[in-house]
C-alpha atoms as a PDB file:
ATOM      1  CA  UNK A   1      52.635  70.938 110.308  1.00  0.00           C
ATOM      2  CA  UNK A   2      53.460  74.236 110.253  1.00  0.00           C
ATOM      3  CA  UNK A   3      56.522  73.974 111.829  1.00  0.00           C
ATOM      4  CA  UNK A   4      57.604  70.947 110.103  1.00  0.00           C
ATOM      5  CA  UNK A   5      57.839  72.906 106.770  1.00  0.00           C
ATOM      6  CA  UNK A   6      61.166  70.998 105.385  1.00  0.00           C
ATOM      7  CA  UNK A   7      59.770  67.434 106.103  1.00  0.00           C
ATOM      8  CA  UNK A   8      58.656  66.042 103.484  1.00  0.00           C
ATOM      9  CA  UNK A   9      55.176  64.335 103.867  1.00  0.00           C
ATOM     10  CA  UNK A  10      53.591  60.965 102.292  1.00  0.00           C
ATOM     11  CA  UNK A  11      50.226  59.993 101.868  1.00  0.00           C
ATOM     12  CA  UNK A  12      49.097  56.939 101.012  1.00  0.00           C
ATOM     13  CA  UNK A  13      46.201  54.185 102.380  1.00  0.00           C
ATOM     14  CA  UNK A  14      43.672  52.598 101.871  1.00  0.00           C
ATOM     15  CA  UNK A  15      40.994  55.225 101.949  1.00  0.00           C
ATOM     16  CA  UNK A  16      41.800  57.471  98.810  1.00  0.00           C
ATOM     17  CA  UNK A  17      38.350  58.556  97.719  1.00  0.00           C
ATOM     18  CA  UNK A  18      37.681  60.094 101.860  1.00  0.00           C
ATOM     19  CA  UNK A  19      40.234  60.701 103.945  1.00  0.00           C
ATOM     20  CA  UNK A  20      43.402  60.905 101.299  1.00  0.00           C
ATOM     21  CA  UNK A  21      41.415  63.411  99.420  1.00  0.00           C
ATOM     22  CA  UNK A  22      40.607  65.651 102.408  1.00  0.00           C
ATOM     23  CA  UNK A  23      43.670  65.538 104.081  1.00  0.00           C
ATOM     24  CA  UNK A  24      45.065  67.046 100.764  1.00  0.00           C
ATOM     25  CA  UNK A  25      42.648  69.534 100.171  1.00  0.00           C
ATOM     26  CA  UNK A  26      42.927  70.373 103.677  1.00  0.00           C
ATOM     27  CA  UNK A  27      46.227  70.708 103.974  1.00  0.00           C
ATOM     28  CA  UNK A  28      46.967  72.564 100.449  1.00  0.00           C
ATOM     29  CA  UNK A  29      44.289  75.437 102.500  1.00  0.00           C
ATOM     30  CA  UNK A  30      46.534  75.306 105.132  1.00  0.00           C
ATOM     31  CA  UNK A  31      50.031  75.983 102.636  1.00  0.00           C
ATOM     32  CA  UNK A  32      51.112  72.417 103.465  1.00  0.00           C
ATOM     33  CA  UNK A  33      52.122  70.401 100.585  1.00  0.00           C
ATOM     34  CA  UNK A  34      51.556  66.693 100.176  1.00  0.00           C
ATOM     35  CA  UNK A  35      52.714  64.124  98.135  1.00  0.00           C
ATOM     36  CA  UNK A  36      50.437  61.231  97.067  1.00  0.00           C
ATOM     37  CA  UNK A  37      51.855  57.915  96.416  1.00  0.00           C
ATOM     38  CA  UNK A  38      49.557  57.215  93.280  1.00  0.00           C
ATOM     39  CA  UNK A  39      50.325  53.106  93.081  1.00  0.00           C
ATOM     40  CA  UNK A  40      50.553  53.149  96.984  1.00  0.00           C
ATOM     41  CA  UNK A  41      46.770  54.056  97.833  1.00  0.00           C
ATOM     42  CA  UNK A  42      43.579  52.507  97.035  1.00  0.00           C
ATOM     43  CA  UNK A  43      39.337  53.003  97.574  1.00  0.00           C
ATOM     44  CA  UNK A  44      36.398  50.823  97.258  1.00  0.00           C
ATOM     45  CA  UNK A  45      33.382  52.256  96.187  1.00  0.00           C
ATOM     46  CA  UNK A  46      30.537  49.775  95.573  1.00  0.00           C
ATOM     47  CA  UNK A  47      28.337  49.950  92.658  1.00  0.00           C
ATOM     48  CA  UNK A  48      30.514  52.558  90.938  1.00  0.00           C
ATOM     49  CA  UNK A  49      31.706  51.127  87.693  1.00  0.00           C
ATOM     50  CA  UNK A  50      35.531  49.914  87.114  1.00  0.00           C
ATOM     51  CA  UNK A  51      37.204  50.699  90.301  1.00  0.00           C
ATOM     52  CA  UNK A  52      40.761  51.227  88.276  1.00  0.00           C
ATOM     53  CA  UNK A  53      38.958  54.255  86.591  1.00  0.00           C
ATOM     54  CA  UNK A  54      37.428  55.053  89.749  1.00  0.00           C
ATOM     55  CA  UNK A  55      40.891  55.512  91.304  1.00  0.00           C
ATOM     56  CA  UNK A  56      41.957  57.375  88.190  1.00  0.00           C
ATOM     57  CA  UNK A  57      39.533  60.174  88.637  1.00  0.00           C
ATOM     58  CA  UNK A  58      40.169  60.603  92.178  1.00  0.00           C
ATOM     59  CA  UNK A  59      43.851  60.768  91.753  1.00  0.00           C
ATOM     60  CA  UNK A  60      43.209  63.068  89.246  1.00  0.00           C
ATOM     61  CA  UNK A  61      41.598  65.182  91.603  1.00  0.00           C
ATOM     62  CA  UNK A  62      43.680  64.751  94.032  1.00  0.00           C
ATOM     63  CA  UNK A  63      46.554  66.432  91.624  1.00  0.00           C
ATOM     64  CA  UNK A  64      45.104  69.396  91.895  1.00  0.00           C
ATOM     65  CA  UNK A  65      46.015  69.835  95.383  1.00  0.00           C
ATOM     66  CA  UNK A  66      49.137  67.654  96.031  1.00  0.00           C
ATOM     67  CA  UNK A  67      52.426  66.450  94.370  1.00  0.00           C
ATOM     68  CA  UNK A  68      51.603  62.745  92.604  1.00  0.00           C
ATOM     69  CA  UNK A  69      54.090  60.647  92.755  1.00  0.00           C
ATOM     70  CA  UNK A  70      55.021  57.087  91.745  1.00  0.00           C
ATOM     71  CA  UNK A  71      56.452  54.430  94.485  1.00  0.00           C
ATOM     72  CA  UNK A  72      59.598  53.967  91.929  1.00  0.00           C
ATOM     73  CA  UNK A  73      60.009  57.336  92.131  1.00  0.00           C
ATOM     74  CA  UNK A  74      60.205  57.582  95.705  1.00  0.00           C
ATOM     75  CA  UNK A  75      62.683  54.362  96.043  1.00  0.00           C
ATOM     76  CA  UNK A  76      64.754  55.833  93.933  1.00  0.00           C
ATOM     77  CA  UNK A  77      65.452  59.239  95.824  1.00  0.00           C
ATOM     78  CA  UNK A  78      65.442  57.157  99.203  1.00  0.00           C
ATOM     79  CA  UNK A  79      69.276  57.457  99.075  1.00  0.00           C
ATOM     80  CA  UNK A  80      68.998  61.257  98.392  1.00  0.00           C
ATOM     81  CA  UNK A  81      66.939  62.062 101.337  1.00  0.00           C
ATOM     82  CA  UNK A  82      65.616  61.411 104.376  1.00  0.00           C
ATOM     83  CA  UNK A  83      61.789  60.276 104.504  1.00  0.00           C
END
């Protein structure tokens, strides 16, 4: 990653709450930047209340250490850049 510093990089899955989180936090200790895909990523967490607010909070959290973006967002610069 380090020598990839002009790419820009996309995260997005299935497992927000575990490894979408860390990889973030990880990587904004390392000086890489991430973007999140905020409608493109999901988590299950059983037992835990309303899993929309769930997601919410995480991506909340997640802000902190990456660049949220909307897939819209991202469609719309597709013709701009190279992803």
């Amino acid at each position: 990653m380090s020598n990839i510093r002009n790419l820009r990089c996309l995260l997005l899955g299935f497992s927000l709450d575990e490894t979408i989180l860390a990889t973030a936090i990880d990587g904004f200790h390392r000086s890489h930047r991430y973007e999140v895909i905020a409608d493109a990523v999901a988590c299950r967490r059983a037992g835990i209340g309303e899993a929309a607010s769930y997601k919410s909070a995480v991506v909340k959290v997640i802000s902190n250490f990456a660049r949220i973006q909307e897939s819209p967002v991202l469609i719309a610069a597709s013709g701009r850049m190279a992803v």
